[in-house]
PDB file of N, CA and C in Angstrom:
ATOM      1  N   UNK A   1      -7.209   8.102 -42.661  1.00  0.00           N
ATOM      2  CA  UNK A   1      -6.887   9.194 -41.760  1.00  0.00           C
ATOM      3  C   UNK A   1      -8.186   9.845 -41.303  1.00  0.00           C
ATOM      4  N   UNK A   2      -8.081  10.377 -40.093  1.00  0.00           N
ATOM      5  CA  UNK A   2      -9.253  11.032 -39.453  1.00  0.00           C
ATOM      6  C   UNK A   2      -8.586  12.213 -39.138  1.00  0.00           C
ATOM      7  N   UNK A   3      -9.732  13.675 -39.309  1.00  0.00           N
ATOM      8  CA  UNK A   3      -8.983  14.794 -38.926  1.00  0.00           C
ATOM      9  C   UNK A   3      -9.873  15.201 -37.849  1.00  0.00           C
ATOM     10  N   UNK A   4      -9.659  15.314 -36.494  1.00  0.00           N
ATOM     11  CA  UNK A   4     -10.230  16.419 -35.839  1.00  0.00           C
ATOM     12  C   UNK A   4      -9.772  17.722 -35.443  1.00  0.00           C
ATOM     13  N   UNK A   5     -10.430  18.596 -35.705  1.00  0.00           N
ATOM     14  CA  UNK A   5     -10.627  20.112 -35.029  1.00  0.00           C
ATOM     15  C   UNK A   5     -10.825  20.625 -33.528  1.00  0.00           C
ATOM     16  N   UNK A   6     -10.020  21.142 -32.925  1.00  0.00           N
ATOM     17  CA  UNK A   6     -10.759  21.177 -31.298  1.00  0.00           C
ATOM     18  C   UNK A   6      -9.963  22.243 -31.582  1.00  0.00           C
ATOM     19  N   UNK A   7     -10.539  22.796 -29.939  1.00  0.00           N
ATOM     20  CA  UNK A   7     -10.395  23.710 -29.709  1.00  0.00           C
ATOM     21  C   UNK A   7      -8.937  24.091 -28.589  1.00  0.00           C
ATOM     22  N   UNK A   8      -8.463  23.047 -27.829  1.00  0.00           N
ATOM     23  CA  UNK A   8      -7.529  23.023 -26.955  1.00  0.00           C
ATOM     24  C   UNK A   8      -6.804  21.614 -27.640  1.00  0.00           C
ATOM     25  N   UNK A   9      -5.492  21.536 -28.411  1.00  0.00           N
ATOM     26  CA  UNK A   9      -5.176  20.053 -28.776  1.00  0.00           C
ATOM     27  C   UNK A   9      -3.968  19.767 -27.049  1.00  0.00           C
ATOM     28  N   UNK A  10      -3.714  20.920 -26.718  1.00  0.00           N
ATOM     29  CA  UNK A  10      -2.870  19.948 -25.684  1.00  0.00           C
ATOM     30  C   UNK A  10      -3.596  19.519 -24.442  1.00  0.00           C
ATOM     31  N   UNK A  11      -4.607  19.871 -24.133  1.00  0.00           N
ATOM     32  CA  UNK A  11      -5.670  19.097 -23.528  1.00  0.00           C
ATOM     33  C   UNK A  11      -6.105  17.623 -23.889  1.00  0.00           C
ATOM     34  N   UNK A  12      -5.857  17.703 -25.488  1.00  0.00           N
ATOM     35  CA  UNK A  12      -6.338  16.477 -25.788  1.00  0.00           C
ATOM     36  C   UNK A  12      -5.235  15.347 -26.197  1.00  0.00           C
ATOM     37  N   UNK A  13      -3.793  15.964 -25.532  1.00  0.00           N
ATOM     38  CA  UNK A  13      -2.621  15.259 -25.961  1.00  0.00           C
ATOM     39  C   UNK A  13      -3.228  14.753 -24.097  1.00  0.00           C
ATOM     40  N   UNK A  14      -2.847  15.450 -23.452  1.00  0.00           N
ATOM     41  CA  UNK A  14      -2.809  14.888 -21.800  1.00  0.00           C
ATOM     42  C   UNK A  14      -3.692  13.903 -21.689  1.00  0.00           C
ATOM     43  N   UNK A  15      -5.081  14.138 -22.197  1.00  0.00           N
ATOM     44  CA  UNK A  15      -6.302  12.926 -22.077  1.00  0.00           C
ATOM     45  C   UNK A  15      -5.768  11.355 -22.567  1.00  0.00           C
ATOM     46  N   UNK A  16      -4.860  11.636 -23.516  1.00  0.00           N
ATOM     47  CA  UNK A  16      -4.719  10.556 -24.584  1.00  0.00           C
ATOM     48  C   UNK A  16      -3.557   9.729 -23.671  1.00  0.00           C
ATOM     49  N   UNK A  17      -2.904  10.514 -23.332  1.00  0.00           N
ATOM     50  CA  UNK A  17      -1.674  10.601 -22.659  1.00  0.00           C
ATOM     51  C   UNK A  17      -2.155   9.517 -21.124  1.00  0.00           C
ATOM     52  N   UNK A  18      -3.284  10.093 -20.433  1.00  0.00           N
ATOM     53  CA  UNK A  18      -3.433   9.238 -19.413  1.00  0.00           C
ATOM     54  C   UNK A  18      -4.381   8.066 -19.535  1.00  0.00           C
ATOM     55  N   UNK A  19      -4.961   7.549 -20.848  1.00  0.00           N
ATOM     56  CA  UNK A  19      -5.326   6.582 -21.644  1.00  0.00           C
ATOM     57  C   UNK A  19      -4.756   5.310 -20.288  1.00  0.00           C
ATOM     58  N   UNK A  20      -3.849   5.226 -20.746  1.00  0.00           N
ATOM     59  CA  UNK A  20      -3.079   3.517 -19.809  1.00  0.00           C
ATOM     60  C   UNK A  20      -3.392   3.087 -18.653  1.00  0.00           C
ATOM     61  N   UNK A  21      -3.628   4.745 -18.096  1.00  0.00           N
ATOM     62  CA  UNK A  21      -3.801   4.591 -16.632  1.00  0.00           C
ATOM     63  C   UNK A  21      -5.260   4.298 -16.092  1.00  0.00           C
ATOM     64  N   UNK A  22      -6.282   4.273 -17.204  1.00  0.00           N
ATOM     65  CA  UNK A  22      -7.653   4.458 -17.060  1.00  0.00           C
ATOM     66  C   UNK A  22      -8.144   2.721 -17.694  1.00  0.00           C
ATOM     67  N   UNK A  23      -7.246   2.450 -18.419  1.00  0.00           N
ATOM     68  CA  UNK A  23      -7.554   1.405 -19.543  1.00  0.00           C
ATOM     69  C   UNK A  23      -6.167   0.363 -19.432  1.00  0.00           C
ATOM     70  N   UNK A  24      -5.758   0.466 -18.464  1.00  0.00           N
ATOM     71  CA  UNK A  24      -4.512  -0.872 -18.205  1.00  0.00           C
ATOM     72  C   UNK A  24      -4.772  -2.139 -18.855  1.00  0.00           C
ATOM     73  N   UNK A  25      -5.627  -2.977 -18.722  1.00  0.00           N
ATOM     74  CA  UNK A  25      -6.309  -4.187 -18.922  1.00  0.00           C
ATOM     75  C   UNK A  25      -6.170  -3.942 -20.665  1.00  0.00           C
ATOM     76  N   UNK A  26      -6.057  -3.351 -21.198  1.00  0.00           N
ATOM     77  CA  UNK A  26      -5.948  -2.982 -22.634  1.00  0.00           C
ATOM     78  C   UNK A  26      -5.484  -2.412 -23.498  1.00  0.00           C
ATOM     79  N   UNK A  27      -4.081  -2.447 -22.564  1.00  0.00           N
ATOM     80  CA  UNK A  27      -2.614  -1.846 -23.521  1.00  0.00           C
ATOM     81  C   UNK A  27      -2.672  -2.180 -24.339  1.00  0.00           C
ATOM     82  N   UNK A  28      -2.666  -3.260 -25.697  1.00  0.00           N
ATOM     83  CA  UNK A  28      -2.676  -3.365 -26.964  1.00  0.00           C
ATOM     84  C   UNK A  28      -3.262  -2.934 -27.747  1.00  0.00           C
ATOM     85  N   UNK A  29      -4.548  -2.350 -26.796  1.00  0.00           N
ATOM     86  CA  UNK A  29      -5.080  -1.856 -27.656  1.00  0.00           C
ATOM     87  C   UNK A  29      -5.793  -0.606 -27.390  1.00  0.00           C
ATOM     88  N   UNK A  30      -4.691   0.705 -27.357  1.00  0.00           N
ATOM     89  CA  UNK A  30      -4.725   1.907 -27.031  1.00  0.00           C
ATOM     90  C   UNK A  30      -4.510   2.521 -28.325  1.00  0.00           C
ATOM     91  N   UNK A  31      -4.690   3.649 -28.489  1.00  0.00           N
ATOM     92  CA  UNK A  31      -3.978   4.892 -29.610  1.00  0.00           C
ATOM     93  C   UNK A  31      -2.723   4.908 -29.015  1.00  0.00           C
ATOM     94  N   UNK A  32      -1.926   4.941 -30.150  1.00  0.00           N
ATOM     95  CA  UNK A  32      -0.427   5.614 -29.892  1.00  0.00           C
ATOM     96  C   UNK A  32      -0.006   6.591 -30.567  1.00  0.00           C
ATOM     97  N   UNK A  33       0.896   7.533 -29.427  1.00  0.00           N
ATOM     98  CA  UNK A  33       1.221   9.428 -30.221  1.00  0.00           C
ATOM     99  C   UNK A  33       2.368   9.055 -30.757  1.00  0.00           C
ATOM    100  N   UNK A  34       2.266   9.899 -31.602  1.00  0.00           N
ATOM    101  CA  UNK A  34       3.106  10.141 -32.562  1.00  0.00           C
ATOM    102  C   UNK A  34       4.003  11.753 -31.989  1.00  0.00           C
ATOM    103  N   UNK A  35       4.381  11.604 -31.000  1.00  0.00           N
ATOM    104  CA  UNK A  35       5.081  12.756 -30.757  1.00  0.00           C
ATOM    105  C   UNK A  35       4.112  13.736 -30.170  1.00  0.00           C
ATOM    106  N   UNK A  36       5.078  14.505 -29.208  1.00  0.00           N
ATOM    107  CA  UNK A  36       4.295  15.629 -28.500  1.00  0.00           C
ATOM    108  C   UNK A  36       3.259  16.554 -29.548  1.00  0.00           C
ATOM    109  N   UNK A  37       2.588  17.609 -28.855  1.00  0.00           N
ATOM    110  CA  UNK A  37       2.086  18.404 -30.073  1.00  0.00           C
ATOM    111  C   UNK A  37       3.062  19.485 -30.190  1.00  0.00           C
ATOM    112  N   UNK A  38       2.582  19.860 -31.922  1.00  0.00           N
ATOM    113  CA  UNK A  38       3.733  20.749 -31.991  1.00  0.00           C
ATOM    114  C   UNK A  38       2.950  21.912 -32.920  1.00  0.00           C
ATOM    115  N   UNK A  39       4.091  22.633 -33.282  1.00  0.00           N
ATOM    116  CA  UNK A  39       3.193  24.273 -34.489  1.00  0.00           C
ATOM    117  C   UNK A  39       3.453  23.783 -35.791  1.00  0.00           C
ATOM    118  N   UNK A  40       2.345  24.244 -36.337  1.00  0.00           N
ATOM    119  CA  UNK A  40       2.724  23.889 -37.984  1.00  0.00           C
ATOM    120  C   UNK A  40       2.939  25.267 -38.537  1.00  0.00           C
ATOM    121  N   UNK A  41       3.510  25.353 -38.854  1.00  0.00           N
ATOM    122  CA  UNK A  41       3.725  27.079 -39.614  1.00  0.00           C
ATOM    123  C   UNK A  41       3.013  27.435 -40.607  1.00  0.00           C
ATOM    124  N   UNK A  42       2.644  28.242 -41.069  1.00  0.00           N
ATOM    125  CA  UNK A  42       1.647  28.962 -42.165  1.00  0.00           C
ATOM    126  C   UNK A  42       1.981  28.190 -43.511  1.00  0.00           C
ATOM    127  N   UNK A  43       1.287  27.615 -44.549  1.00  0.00           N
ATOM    128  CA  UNK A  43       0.017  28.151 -44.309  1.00  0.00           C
ATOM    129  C   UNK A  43      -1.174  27.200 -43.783  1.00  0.00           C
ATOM    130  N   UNK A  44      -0.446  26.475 -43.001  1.00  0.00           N
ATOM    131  CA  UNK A  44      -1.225  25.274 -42.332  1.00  0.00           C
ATOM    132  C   UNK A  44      -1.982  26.318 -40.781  1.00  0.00           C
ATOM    133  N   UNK A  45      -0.642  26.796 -40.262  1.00  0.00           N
ATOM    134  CA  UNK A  45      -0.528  27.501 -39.114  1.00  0.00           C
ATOM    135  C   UNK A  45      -1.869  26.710 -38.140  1.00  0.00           C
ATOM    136  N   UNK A  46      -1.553  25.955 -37.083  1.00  0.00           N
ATOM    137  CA  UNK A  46      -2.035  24.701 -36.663  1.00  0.00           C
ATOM    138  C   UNK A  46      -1.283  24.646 -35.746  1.00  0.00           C
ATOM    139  N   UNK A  47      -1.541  24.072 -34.238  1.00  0.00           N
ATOM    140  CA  UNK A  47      -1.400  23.176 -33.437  1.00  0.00           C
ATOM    141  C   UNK A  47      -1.867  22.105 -33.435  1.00  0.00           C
ATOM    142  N   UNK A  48      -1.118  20.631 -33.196  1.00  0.00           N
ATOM    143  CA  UNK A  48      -1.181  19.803 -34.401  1.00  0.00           C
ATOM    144  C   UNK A  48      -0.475  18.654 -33.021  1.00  0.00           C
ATOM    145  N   UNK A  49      -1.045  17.481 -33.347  1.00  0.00           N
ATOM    146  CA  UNK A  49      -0.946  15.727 -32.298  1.00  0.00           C
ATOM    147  C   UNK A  49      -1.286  14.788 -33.672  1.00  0.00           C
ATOM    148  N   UNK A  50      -0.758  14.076 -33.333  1.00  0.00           N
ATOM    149  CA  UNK A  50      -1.109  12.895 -34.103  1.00  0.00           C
ATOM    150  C   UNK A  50      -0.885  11.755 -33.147  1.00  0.00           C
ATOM    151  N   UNK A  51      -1.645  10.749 -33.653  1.00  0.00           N
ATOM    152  CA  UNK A  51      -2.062   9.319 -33.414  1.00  0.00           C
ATOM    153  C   UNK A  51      -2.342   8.317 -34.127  1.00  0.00           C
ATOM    154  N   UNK A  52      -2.047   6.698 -33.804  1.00  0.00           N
ATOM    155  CA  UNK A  52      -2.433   6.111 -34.625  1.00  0.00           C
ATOM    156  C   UNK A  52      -3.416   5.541 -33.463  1.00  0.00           C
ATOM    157  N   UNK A  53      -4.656   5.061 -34.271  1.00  0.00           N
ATOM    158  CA  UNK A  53      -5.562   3.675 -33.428  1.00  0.00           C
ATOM    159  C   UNK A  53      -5.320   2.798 -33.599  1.00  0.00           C
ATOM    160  N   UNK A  54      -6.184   1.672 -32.702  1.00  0.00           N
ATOM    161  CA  UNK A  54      -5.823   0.459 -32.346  1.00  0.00           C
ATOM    162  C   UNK A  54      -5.786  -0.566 -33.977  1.00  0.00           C
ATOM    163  N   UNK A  55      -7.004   0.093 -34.809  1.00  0.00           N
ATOM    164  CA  UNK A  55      -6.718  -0.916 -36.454  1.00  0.00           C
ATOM    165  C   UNK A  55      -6.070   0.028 -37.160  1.00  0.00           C
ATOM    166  N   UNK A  56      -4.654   1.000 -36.635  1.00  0.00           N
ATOM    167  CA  UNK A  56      -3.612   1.343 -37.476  1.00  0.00           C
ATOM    168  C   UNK A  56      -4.565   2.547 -38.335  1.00  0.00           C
ATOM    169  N   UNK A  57      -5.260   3.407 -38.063  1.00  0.00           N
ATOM    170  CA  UNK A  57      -5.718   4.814 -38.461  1.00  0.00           C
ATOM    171  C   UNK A  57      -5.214   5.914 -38.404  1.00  0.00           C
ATOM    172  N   UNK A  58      -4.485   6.804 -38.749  1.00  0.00           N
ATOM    173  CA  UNK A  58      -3.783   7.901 -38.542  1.00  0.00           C
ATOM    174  C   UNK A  58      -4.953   8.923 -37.620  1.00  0.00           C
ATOM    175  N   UNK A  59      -5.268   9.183 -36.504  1.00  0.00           N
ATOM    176  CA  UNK A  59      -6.025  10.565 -36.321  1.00  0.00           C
ATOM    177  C   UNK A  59      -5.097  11.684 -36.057  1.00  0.00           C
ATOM    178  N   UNK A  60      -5.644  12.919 -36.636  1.00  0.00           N
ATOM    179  CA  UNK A  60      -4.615  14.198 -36.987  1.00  0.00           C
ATOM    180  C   UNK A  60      -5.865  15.046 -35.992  1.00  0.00           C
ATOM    181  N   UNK A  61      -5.682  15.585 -34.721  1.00  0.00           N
ATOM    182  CA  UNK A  61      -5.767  16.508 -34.057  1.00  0.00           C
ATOM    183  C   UNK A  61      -5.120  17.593 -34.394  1.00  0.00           C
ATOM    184  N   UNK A  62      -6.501  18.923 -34.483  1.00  0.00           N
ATOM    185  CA  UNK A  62      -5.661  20.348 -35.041  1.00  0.00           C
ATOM    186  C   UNK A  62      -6.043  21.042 -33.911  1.00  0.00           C
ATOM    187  N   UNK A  63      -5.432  22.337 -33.680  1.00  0.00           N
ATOM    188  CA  UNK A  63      -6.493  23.578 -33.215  1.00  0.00           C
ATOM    189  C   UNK A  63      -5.262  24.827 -33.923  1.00  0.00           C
ATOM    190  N   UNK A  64      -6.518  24.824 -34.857  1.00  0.00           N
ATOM    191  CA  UNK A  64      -6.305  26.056 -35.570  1.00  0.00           C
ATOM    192  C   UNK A  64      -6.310  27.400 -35.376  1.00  0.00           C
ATOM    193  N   UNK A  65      -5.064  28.481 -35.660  1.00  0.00           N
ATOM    194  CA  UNK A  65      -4.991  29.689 -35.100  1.00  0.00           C
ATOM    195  C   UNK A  65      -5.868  30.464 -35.803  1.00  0.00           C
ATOM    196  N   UNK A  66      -6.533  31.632 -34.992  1.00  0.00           N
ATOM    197  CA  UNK A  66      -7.107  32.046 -35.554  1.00  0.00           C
ATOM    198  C   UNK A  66      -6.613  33.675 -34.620  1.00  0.00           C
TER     199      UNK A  66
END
């Protein structure tokens, strides 16, 4: 698993999101979401994406409330 921290995660759901359209020639081998982003409730309290990569890696996109 990989965790990143940012600062905007639904910015970085849309980027991921238009992946196919930038990288056609290499649908197999894109990240795939795991569901829209969503809230994690306290005491995580997180906005929160997930993904897997192309050799099957979990990456966990946060942006943490502050």
């Amino acid at each position: 698993m990989l965790h990143l921290s940012v600062e905007d995660v639904d910015s970085w759901h849309q980027h991921i999101v238009k992946l196919p359209d930038d990288f056609s020639a290499f649908e197999n081998d894109l990240p795939r979401l795991i569901g829209p982003p969503k809230d994690e409730p306290p005491p995580y309290d997180a906005r929160v994406c997930y993904l897997v990569d192309p050799a099957g890696v979990l990456i966990h996109i946060a942006q943490f409330n502050t």
